[in-house]
Protein backbone atom coordinates (compact mmCIF):
# COMPACT_ATOMS: atom_id res chain seq x y z
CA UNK A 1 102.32 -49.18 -24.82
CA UNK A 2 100.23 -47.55 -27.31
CA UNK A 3 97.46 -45.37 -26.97
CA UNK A 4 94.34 -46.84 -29.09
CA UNK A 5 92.69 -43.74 -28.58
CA UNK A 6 92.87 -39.76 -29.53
CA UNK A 7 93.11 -37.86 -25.97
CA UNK A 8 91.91 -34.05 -25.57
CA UNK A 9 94.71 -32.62 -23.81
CA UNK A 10 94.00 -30.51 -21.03
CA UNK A 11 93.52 -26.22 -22.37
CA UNK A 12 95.29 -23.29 -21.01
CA UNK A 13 91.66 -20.85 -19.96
CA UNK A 14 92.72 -17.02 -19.14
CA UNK A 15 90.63 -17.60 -15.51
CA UNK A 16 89.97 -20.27 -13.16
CA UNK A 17 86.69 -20.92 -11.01
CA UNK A 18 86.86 -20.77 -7.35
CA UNK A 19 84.66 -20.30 -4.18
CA UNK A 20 82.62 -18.69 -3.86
CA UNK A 21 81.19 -17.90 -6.94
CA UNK A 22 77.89 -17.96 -9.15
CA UNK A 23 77.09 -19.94 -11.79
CA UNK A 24 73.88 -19.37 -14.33
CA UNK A 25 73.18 -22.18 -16.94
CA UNK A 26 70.62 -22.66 -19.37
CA UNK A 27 70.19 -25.21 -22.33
CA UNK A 28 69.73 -28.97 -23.13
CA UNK A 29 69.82 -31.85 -20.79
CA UNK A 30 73.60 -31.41 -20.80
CA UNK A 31 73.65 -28.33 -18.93
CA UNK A 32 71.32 -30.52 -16.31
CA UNK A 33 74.21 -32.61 -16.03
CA UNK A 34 76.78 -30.22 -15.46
CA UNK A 35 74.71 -27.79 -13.13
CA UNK A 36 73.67 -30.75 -10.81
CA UNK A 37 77.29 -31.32 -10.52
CA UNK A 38 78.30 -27.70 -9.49
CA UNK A 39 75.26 -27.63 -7.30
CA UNK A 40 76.56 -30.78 -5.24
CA UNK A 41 79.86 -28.83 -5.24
CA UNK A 42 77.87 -26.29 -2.99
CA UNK A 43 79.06 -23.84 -5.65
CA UNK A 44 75.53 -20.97 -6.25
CA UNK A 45 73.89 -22.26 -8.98
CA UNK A 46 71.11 -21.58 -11.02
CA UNK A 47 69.62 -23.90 -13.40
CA UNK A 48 67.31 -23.75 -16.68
CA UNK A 49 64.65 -21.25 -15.19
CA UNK A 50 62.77 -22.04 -18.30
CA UNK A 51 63.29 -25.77 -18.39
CA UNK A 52 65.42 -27.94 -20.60
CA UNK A 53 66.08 -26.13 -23.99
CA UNK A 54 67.78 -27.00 -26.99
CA UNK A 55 67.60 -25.07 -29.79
CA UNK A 56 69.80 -21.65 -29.72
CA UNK A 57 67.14 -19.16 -30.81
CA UNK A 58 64.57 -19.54 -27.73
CA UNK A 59 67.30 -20.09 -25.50
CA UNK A 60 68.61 -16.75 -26.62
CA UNK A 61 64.88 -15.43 -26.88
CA UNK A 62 64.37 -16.26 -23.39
CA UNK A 63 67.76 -14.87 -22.45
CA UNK A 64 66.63 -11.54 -23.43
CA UNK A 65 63.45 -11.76 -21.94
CA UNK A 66 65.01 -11.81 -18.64
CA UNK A 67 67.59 -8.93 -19.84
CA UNK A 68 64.36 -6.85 -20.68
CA UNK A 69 62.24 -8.11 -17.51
CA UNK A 70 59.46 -8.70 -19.58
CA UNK A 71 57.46 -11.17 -17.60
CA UNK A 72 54.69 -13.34 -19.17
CA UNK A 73 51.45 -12.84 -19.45
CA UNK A 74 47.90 -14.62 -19.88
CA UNK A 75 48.74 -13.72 -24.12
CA UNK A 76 51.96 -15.90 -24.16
CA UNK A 77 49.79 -19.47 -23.11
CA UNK A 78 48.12 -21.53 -25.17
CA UNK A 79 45.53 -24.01 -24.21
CA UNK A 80 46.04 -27.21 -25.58
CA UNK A 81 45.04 -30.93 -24.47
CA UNK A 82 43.63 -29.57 -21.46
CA UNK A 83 46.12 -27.44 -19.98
CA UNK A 84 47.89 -24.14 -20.52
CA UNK A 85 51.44 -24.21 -22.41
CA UNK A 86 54.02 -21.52 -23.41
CA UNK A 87 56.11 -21.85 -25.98
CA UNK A 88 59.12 -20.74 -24.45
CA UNK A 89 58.75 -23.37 -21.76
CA UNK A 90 59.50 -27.15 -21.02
CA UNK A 91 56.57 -29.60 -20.86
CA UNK A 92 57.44 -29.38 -16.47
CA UNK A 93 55.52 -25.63 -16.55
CA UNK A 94 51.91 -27.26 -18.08
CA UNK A 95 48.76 -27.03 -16.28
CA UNK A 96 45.17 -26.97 -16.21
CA UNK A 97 45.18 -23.82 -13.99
CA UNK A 98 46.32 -21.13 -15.98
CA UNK A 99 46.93 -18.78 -12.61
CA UNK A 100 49.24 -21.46 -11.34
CA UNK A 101 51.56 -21.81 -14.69
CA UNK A 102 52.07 -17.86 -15.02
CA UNK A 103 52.63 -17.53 -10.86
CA UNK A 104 55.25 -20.57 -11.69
CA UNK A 105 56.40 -19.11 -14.77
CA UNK A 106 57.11 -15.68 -13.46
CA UNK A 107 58.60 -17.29 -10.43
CA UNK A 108 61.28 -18.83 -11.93
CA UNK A 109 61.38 -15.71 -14.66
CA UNK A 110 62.48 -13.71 -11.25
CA UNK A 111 65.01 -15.79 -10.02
CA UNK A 112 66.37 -16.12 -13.39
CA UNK A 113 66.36 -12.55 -14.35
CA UNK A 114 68.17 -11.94 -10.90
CA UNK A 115 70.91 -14.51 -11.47
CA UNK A 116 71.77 -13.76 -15.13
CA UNK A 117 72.29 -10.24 -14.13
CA UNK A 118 75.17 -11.23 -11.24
CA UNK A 119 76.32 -14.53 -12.30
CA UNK A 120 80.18 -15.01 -12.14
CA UNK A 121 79.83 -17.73 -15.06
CA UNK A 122 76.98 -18.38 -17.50
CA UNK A 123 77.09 -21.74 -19.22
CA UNK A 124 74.56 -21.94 -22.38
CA UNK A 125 74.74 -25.52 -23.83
CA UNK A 126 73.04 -25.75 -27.54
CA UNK A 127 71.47 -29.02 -28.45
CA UNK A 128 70.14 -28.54 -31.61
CA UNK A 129 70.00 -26.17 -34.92
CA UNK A 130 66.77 -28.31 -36.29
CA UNK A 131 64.18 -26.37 -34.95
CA UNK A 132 60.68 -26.64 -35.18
CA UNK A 133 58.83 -23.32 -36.74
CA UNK A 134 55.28 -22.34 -34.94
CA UNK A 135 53.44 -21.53 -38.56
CA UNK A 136 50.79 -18.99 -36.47
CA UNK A 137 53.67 -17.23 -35.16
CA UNK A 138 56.00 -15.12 -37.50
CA UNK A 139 58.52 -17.94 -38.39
CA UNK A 140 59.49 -18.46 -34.63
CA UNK A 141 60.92 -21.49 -33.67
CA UNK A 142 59.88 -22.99 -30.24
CA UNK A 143 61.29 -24.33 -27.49
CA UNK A 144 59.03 -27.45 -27.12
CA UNK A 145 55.78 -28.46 -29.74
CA UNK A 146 53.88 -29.87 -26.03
CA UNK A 147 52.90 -32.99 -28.28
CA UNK A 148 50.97 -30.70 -30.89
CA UNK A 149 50.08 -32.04 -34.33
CA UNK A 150 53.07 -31.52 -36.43
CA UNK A 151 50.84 -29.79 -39.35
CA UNK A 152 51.48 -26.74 -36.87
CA UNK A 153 54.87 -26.30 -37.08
CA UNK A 154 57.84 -26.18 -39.93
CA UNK A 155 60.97 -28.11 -39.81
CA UNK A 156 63.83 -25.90 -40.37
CA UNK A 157 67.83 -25.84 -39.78
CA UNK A 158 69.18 -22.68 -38.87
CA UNK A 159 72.57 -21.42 -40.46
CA UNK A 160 75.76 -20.49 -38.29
CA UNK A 161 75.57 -16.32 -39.72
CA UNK A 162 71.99 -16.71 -38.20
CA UNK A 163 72.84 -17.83 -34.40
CA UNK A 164 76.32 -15.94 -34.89
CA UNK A 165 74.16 -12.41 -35.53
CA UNK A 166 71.87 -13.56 -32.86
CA UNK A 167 74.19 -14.14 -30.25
CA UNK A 168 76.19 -11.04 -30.95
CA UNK A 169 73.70 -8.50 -30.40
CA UNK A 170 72.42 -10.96 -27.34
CA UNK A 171 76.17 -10.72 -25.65
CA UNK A 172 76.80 -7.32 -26.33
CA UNK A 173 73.14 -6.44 -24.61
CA UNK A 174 74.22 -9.04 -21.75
CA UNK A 175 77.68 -7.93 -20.88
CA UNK A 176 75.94 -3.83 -20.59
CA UNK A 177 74.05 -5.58 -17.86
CA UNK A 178 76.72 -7.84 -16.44
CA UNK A 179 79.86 -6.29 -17.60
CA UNK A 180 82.28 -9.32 -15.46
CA UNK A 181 80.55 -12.53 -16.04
CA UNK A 182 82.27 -14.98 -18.12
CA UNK A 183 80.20 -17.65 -20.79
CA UNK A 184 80.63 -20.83 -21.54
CA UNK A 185 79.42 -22.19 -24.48
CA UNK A 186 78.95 -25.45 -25.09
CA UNK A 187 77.71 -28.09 -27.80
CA UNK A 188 75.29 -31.01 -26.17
CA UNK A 189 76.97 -34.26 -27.06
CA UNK A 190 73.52 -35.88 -26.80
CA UNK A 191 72.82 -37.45 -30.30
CA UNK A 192 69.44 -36.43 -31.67
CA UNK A 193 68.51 -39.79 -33.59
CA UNK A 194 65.24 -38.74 -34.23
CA UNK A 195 66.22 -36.50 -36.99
CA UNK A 196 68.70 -39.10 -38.68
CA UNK A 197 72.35 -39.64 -37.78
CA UNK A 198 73.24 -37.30 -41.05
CA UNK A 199 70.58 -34.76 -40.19
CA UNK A 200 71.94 -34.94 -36.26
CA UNK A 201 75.62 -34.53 -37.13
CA UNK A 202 75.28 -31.58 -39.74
CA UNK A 203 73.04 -29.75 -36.64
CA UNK A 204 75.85 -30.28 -34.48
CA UNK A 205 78.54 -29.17 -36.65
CA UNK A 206 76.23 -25.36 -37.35
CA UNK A 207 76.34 -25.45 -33.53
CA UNK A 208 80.13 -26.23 -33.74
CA UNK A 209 80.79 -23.48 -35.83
CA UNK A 210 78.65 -20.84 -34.25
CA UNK A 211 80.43 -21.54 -31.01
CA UNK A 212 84.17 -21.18 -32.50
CA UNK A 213 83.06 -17.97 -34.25
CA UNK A 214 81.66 -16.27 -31.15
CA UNK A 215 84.31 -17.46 -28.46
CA UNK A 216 86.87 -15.73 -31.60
CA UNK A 217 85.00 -12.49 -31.29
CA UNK A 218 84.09 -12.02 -27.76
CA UNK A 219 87.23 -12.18 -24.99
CA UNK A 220 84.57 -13.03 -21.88
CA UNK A 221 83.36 -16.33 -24.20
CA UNK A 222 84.71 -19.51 -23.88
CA UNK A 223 83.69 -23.00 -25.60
CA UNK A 224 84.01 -26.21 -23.30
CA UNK A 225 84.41 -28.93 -25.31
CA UNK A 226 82.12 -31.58 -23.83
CA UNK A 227 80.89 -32.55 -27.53
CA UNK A 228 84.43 -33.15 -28.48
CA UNK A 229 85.39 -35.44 -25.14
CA UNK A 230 82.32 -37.41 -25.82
CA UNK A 231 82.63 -37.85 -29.94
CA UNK A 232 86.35 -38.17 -30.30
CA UNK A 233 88.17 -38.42 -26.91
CA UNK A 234 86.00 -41.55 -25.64
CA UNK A 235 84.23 -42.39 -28.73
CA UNK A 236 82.56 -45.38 -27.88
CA UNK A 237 79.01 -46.49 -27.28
CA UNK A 238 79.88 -48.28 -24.16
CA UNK A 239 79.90 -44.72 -22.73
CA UNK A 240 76.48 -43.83 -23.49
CA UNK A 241 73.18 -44.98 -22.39
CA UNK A 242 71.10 -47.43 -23.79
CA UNK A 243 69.36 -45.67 -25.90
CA UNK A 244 72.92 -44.95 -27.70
CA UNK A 245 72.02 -41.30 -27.70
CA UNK A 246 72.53 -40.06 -23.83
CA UNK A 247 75.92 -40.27 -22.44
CA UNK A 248 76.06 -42.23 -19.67
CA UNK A 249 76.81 -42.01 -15.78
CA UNK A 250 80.78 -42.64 -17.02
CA UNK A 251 80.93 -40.08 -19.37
CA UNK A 252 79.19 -37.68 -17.53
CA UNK A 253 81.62 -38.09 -14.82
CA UNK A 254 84.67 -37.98 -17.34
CA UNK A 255 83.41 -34.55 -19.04
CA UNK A 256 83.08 -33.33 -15.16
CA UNK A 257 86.64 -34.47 -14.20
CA UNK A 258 88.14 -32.66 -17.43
CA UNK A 259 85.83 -29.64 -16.45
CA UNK A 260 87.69 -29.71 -12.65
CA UNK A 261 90.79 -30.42 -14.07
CA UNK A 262 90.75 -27.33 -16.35
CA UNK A 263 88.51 -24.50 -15.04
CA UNK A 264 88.57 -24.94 -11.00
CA UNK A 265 91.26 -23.22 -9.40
CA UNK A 266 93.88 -25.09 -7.05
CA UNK A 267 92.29 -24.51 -3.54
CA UNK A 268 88.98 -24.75 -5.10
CA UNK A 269 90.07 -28.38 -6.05
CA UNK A 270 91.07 -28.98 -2.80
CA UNK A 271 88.31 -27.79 -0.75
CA UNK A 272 86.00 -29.78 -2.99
CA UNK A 273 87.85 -32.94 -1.95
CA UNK A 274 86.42 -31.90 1.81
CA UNK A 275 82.68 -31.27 0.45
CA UNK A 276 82.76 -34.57 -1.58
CA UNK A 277 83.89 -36.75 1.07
CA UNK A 278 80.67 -35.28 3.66
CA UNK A 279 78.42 -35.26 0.68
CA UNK A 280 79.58 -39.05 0.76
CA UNK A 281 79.24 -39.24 4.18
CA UNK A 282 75.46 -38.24 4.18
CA UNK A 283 74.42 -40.38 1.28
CA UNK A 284 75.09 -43.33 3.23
CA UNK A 285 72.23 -45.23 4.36
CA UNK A 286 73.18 -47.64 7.44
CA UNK A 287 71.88 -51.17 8.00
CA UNK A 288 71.03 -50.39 11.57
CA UNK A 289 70.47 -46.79 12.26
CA UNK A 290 70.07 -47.34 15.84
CA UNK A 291 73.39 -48.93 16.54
CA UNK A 292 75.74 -46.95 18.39
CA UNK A 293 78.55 -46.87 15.51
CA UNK A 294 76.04 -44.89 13.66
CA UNK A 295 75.51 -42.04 15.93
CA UNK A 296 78.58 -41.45 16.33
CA UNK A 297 79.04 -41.71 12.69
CA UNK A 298 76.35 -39.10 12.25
CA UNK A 299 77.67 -36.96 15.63
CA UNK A 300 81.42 -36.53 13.52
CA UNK A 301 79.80 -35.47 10.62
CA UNK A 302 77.88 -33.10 11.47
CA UNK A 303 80.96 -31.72 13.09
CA UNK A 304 82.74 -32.16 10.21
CA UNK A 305 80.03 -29.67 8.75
CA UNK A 306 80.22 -27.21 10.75
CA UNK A 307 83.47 -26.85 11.39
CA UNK A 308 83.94 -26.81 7.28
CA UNK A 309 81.00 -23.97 7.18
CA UNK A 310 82.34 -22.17 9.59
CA UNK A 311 85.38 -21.82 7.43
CA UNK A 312 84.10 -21.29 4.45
CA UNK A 313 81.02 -19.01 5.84
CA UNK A 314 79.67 -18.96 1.91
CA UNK A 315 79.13 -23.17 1.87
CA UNK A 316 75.51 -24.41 2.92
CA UNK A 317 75.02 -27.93 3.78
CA UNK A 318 71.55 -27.26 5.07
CA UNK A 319 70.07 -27.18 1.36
């Protein structure tokens, strides 16, 4: 029968993931995606320290923030619409109480700064090169306008040499500090419909091409090609979500099974067939909690656990 379909065939990758390892990601709602799913894996994960991001240059301004531990301070807020902002944060960090968004801030900035420099795998997922320019600032572009008046700020698209040169001197600085970690780059298949479908897909395809040019370059970067498996291999809007711009629970799942089937190691795969089916096991939610049947269903699983923890002394199914 034919195919009515192009299919990404699987990719021969130079390593494989297994347990235990740790896993850094930063970026757009993507990487949210993805990092959820490695963190129900009970693989160490970190995730978006600075909140969701999407355009490359504060995601690699950030990045070197940590690689410089240059914490923030009262002069990086802003107080707008009755709360403190930073510009290098998601809309999650704003508050009123300026002593509670810095200690938050900084919180995360430690735990950040701490996994970037031991992570086993970093995963940066781009979302955007249409930026938005902070006019009071020196031409930079921010990670999030917090709902400002748009006379503040500058539309601009930034070029592939620009990220390329960006991202070079921002690897080369990263692998000095963490000469055996791997990256993954990625390109968010998330359409960004505000800007125009033409505006969105020439943003995507700078992205595309800053990617392919850095991965050539660098032997310890990789691109993953959830853009592609979204746009071409499934290619369909029954696979997003209804707002036709945000894959959907389907496609998510899809881009997950081709990142298992590719990257995760043999006995990784098959130990994760043992933490999915507890992880299933503790999501269910009984009629009658008090019967009998259930206690013992809870009494083997929690067996089950630690028996499997005991095993594997590095898996956690207390968090």
């Amino acid at each position: 029968m034919e195919v009515f379909r192009s299919i990404l065939a699987n990719r021969k990758w130079d390593f494989k993931i297994s347990y235990p390892s740790s896993h850094f990601l930063i970026g757009s709602c993507f990487s949210e995606h993805i990092g959820n799913k490695l963190s129900i894996a009970k693989f160490s994960t970190l995730l978006n320290p600075f909140g969701i991001l999407y355009h490359p240059d504060p995601i690699a301004r950030t990045l070197n923030r940590l690689l410089e531990g240059d914490k923030y301070t009262e002069n990086d807020l802003r107080f707008e619409n009755d709360r403190f902002i930073s510009f290098d944060h998601h809309g999650v960090f704003n508050h009123p109480d300026k002593k509670k968004v810095l200690s938050t801030i900084n919180l995360d900035f430690d735990k950040g700064k701490k996994a970037l420099a031991s992570a086993d795998f970093i995963y940066i997922t781009w979302g955007t090169a249409n930026g938005y320019q902070l006019k009071e600032s020196d031409q930079k572009i921010v990670s999030n306008c917090h709902k400002i008046a748009a006379k503040e700020f500058k539309k601009v698209r930034s070029m592939p040499d620009r990220i390329i040169d960006e991202y070079r001197v921002l690897f080369t600085k990263l692998f000095k500090v963490n000469p055996t970690t791997k990256i993954i780059l990625s390109v968010s298949p998330v359409k960004h419909l505000k800007d125009g479908i033409i505006e969105n897909n020439l943003s995507k395809a700078v992205l595309l091409l800053a990617a392919d040019q850095l991965a050539k370059e660098f032997n310890n970067v990789h691109y993953f090609p959830s853009f592609d498996l979204l746009q071409d291999d499934l290619r369909d809007y029954r696979f997003y979500a209804k707002d036709m711009a945000h894959p959907n629970e389907v496609a998510i799942d899809y881009i997950w099974n081709y990142f298992q089937e590719n990257l995760l190691s043999k006995e990784t795969k098959n130990l994760l067939k043992k933490i999915y089916s507890i992880q299933q096991a503790l999501e269910h939610r009984p009629l009658h909690p008090e019967n009998e049947s259930h206690k013992n269903f809870v009494e083997q699983t929690n067996k089950r656990i630690v028996e499997l923890e005991k095993e594997f002394s590095f898996l956690d199914f207390g968090k």
